[in-house]
C-alpha atoms as a PDB file:
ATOM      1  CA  UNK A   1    -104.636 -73.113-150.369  1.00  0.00           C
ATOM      2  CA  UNK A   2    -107.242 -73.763-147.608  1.00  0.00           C
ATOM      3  CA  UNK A   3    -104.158 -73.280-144.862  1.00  0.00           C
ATOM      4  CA  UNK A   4    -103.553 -69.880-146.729  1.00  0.00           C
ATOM      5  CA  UNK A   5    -107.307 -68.677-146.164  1.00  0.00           C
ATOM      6  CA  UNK A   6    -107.554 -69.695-142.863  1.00  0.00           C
ATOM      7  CA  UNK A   7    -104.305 -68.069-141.454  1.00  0.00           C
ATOM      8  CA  UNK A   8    -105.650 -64.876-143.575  1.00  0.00           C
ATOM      9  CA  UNK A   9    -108.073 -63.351-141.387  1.00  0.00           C
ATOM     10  CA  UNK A  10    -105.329 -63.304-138.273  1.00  0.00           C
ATOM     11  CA  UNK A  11    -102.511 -61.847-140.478  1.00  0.00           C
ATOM     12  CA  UNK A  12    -104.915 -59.158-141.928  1.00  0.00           C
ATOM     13  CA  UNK A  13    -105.558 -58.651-137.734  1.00  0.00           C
ATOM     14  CA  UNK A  14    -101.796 -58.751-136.636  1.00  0.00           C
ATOM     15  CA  UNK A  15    -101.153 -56.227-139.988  1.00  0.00           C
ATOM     16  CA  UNK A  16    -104.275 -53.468-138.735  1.00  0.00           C
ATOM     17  CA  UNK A  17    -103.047 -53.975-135.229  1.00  0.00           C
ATOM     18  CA  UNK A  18     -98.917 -53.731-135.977  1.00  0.00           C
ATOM     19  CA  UNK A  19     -99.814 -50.495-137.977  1.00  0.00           C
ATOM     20  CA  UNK A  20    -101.575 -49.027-135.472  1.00  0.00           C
ATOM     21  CA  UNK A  21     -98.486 -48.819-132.772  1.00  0.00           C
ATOM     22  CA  UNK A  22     -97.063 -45.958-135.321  1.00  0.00           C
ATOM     23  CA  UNK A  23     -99.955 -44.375-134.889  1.00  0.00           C
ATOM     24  CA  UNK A  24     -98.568 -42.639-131.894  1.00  0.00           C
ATOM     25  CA  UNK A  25     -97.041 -39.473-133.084  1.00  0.00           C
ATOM     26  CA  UNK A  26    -100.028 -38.167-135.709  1.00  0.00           C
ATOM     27  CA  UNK A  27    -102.661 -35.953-134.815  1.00  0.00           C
ATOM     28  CA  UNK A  28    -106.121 -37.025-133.922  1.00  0.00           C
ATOM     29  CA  UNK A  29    -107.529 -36.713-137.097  1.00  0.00           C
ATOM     30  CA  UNK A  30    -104.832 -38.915-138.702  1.00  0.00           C
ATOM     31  CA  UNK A  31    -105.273 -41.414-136.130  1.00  0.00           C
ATOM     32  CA  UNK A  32    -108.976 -41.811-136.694  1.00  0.00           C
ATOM     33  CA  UNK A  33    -108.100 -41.950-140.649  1.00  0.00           C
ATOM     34  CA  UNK A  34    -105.879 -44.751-140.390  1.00  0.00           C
ATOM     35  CA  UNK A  35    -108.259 -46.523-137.998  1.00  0.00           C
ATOM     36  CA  UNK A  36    -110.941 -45.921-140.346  1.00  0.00           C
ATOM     37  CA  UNK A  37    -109.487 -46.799-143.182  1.00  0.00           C
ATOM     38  CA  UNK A  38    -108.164 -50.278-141.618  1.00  0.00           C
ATOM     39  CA  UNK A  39    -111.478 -50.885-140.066  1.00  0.00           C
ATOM     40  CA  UNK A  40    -113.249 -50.486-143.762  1.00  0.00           C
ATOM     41  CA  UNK A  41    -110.581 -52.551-145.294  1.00  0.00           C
ATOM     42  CA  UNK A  42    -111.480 -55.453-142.864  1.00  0.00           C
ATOM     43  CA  UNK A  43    -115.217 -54.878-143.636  1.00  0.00           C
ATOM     44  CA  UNK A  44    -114.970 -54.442-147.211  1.00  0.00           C
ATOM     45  CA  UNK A  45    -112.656 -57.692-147.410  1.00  0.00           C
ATOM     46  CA  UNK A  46    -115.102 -59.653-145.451  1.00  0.00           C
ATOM     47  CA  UNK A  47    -118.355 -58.293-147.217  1.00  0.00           C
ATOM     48  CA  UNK A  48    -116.810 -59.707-150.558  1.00  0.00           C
ATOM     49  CA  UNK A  49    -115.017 -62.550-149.383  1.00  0.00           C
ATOM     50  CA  UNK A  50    -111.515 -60.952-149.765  1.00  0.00           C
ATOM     51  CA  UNK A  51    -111.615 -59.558-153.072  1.00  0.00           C
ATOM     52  CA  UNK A  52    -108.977 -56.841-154.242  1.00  0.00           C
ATOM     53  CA  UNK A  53    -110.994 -53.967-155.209  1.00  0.00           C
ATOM     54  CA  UNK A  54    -113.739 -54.401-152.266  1.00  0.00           C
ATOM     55  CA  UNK A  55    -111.113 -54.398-149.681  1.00  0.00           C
ATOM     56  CA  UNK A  56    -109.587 -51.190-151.311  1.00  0.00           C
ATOM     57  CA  UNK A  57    -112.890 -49.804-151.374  1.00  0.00           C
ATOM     58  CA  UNK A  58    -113.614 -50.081-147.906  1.00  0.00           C
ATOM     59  CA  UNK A  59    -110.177 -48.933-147.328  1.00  0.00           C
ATOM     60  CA  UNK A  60    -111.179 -45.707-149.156  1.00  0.00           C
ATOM     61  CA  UNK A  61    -114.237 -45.153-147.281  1.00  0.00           C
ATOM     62  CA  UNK A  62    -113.479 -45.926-144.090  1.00  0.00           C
ATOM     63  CA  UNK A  63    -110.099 -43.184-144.517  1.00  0.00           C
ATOM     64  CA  UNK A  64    -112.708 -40.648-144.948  1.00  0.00           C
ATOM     65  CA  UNK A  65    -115.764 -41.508-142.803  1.00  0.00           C
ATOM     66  CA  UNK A  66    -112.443 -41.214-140.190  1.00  0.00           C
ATOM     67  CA  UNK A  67    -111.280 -37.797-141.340  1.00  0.00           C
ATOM     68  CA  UNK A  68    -114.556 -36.741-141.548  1.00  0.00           C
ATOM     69  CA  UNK A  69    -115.341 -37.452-138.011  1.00  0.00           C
ATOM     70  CA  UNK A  70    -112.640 -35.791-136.403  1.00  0.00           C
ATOM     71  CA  UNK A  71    -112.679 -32.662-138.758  1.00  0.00           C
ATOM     72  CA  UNK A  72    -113.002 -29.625-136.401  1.00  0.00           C
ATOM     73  CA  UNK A  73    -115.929 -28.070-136.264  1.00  0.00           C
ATOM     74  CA  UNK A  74    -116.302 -24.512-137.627  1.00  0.00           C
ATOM     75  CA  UNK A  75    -117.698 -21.681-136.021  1.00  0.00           C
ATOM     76  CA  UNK A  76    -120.660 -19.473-137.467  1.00  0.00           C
END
């Protein structure tokens, strides 16, 4: 069991970064939604030591703090 936790932290890594190479063909905004929500899956894994629901969570919130960001701006 210990092997399996320490090999998990560089999977998740290799998984975020693997996904990331079909990345290429999506528009800005979908690129910064995956990216966000991979980045808040890694921080909502590590913030409660790798449980289910956090890591889903941050997965969640990170998808739309990304989408948010790169939402075009409207003008008035």
């Amino acid at each position: 069991m210990k092997n399996i936790q320490k090999s998990l932290p560089n999977t998740v890594v290799a998984a975020i970064l693997l996904s990331l190479i079909g990345c290429a063909g999506m528009s800005e905004q979908g690129q910064n939604t995956a990216i966000g929500a991979g980045a808040g899956a890694l921080g909502g894994a590590v913030l409660t030591n790798g449980s289910g629901i956090g890591t889903v969570g941050g997965a969640a919130v990170g998808g739309i703090i990304g989408h948010e960001v790169s939402k075009p701006k409207r003008k008035r």
